[in-house]
C-alpha atoms as a PDB file:
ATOM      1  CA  UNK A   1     -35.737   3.791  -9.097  1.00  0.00           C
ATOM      2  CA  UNK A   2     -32.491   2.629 -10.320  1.00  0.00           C
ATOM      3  CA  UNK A   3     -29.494   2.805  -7.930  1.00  0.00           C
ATOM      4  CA  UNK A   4     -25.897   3.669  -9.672  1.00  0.00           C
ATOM      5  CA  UNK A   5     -22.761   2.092  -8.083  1.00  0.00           C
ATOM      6  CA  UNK A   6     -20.710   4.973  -6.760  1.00  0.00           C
ATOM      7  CA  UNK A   7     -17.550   5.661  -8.459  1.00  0.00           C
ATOM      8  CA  UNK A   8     -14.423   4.332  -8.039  1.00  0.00           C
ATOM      9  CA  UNK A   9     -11.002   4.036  -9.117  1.00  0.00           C
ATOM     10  CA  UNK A  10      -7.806   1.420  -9.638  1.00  0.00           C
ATOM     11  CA  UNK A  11      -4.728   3.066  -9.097  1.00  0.00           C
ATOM     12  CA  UNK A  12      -1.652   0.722 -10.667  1.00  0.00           C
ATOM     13  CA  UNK A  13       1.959   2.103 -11.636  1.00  0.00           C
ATOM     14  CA  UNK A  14       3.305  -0.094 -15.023  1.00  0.00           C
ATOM     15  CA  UNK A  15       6.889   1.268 -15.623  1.00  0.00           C
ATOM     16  CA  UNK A  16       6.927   5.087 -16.574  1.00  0.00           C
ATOM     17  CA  UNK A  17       2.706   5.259 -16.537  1.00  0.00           C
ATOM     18  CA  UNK A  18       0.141   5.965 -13.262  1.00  0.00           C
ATOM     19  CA  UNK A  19      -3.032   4.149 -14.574  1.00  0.00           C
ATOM     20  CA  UNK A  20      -6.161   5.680 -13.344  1.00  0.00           C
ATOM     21  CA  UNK A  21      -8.960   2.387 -14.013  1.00  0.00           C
ATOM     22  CA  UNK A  22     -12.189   4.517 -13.144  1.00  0.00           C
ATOM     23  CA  UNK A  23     -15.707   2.882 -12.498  1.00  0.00           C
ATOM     24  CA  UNK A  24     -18.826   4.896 -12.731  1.00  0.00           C
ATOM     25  CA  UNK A  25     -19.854   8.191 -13.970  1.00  0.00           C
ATOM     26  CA  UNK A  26     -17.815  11.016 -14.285  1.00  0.00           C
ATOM     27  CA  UNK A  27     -20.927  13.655 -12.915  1.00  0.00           C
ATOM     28  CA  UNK A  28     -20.527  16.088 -10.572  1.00  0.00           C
ATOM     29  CA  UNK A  29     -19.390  13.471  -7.517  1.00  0.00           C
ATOM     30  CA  UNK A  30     -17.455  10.930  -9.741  1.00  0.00           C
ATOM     31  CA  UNK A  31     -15.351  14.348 -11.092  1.00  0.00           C
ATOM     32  CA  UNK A  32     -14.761  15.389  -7.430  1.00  0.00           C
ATOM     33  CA  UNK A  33     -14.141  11.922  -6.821  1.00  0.00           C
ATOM     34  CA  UNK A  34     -10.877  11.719  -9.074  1.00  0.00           C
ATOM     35  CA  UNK A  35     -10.149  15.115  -8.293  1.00  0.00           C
ATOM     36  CA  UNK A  36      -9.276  14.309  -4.846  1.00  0.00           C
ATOM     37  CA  UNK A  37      -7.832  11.003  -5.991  1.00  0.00           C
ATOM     38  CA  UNK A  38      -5.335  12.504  -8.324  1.00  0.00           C
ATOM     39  CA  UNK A  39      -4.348  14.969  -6.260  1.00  0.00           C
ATOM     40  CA  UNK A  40      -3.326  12.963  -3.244  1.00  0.00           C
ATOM     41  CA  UNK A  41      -1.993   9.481  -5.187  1.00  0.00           C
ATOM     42  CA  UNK A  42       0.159  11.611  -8.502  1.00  0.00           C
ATOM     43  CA  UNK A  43       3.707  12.076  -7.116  1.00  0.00           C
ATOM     44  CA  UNK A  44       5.316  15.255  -8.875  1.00  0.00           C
ATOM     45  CA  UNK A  45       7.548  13.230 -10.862  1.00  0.00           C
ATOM     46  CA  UNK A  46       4.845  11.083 -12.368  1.00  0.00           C
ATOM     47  CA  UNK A  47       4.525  13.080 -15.964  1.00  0.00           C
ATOM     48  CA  UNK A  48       2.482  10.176 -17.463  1.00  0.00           C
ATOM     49  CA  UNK A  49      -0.911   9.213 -16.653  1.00  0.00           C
ATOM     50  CA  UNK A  50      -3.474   6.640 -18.618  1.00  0.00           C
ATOM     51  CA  UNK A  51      -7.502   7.031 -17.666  1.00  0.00           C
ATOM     52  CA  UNK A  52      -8.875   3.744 -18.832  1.00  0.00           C
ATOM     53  CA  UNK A  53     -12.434   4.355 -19.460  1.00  0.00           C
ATOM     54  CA  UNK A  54     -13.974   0.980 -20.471  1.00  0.00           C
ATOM     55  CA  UNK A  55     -16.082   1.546 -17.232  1.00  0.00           C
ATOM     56  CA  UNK A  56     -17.727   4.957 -17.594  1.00  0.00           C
ATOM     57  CA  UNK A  57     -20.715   4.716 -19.140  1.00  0.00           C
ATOM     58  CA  UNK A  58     -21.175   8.975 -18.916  1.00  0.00           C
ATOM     59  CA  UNK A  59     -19.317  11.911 -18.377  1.00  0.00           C
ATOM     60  CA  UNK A  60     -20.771  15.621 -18.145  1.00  0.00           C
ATOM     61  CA  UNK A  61     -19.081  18.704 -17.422  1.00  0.00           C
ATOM     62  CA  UNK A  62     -17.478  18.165 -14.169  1.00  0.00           C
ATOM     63  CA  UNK A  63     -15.863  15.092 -15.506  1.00  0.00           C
ATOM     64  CA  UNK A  64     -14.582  17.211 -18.405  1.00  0.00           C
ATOM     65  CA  UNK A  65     -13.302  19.883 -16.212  1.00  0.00           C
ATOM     66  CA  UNK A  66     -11.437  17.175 -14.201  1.00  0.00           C
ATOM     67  CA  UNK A  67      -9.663  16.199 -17.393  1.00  0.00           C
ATOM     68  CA  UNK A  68      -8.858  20.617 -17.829  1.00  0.00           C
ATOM     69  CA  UNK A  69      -7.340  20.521 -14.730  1.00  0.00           C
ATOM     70  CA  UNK A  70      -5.640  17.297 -15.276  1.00  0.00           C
ATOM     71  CA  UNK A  71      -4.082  18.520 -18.601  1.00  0.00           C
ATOM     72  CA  UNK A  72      -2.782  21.879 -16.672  1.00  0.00           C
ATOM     73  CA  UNK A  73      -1.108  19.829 -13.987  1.00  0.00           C
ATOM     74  CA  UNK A  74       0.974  17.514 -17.093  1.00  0.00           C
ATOM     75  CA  UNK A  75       1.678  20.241 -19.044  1.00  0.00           C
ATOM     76  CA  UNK A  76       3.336  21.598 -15.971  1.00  0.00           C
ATOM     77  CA  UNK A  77       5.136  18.457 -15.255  1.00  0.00           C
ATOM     78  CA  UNK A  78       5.828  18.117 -19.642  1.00  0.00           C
ATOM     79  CA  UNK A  79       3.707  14.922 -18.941  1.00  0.00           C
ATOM     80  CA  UNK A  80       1.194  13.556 -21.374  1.00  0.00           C
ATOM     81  CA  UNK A  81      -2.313  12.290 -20.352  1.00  0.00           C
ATOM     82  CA  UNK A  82      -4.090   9.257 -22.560  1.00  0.00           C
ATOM     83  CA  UNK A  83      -7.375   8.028 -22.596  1.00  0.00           C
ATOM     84  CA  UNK A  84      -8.058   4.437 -22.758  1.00  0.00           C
ATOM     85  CA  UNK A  85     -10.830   2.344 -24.165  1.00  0.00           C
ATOM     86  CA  UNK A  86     -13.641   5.245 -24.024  1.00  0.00           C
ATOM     87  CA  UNK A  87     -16.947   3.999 -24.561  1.00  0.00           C
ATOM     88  CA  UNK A  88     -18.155   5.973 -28.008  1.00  0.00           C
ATOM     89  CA  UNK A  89     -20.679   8.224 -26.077  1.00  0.00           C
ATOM     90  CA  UNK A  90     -17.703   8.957 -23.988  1.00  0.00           C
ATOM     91  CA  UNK A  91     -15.395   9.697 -27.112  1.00  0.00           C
ATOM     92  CA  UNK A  92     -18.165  11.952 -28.659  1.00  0.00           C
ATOM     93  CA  UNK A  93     -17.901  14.061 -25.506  1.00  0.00           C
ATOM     94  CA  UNK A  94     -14.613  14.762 -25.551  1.00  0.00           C
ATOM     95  CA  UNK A  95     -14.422  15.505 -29.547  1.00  0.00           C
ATOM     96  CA  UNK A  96     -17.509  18.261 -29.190  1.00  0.00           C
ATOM     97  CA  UNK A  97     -15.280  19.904 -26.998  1.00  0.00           C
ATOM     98  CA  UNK A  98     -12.529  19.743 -28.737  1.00  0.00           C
ATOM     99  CA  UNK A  99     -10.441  18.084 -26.027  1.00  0.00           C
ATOM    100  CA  UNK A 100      -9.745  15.169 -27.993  1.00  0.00           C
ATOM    101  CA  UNK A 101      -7.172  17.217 -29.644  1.00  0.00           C
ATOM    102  CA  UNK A 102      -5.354  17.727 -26.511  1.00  0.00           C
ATOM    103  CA  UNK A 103      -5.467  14.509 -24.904  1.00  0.00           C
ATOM    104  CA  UNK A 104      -4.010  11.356 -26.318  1.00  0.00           C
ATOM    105  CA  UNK A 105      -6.836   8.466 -27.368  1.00  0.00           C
ATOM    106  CA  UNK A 106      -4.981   5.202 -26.853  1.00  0.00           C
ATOM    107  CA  UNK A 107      -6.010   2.048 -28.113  1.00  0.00           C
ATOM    108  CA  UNK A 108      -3.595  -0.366 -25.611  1.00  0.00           C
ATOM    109  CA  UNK A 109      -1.354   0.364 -22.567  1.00  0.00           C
ATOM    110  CA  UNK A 110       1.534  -0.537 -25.307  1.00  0.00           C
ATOM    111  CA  UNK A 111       0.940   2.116 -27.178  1.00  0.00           C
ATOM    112  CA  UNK A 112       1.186   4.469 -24.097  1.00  0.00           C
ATOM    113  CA  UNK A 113       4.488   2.804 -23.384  1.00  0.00           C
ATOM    114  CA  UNK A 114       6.027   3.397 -26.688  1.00  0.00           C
ATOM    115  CA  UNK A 115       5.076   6.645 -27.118  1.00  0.00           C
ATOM    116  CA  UNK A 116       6.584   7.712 -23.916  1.00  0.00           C
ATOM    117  CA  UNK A 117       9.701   5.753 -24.751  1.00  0.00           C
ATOM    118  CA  UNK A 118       9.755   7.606 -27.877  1.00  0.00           C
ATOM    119  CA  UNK A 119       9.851  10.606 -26.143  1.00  0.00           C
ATOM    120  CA  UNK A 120      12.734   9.726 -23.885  1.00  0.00           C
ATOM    121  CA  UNK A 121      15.077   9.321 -26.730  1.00  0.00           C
ATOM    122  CA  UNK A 122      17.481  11.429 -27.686  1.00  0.00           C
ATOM    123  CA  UNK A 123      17.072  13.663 -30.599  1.00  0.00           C
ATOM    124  CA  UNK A 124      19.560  13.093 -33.078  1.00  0.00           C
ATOM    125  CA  UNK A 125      20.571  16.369 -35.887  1.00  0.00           C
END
């Protein structure tokens, strides 16, 4: 019988992004897991959040609901969420779903950066 670590997560604040660095599976526990997480450790003004993935190795239904309910609370803040470094089983989850086209697949925390900053500038006419 194998054992699985239980899942964790690395909370660290770089500028305008939260950066969620999760460890485990996103199943049923590891979902409820961040659930819990984000909602105690996202102050209402953060609008910008980055789930670095390189260490989940799965993610079911639970862990996609998380990332539902994790869209509905940016779009309420006019926040963006990314995904970085998801493992290609991961990836393939999210595009059957569709929710790939919703959430922002980032390939480094620079990219994050300068897409919010592009964001933040004015619009010129």
């Amino acid at each position: 019988m194998t054992t699985r670590a239980p899942f964790s997560t690395d909370i660290v604040r770089e500028g305008s992004l939260v950066i969620f660095k999760l460890h485990g599976d996103l199943d049923v526990d590891g979902a409820q897991t961040l659930r819990n997480i984000f909602e105690s450790r996202v102050e209402s003004d953060e609008r910008n959040i980055v789930f670095d993935l390189s260490d989940v190795p799965y993610i079911n239904s639970a862990g996609l609901g998380a990332f539902i309910l994790f869209l509905k609370s940016s779009n309420l803040r006019a926040g963006r969420i990314f995904i970085l470094n998801a493992q290609n089983k991961v990836k393939n989850v999210f595009q059957i779903t569709s929710l790939d086209q919703r959430l922002h697949f980032i390939e480094s925390l620079e990219e994050a950066s300068k897409i919010v900053s592009e964001d933040n500038q004015p619009q010129t006419t």
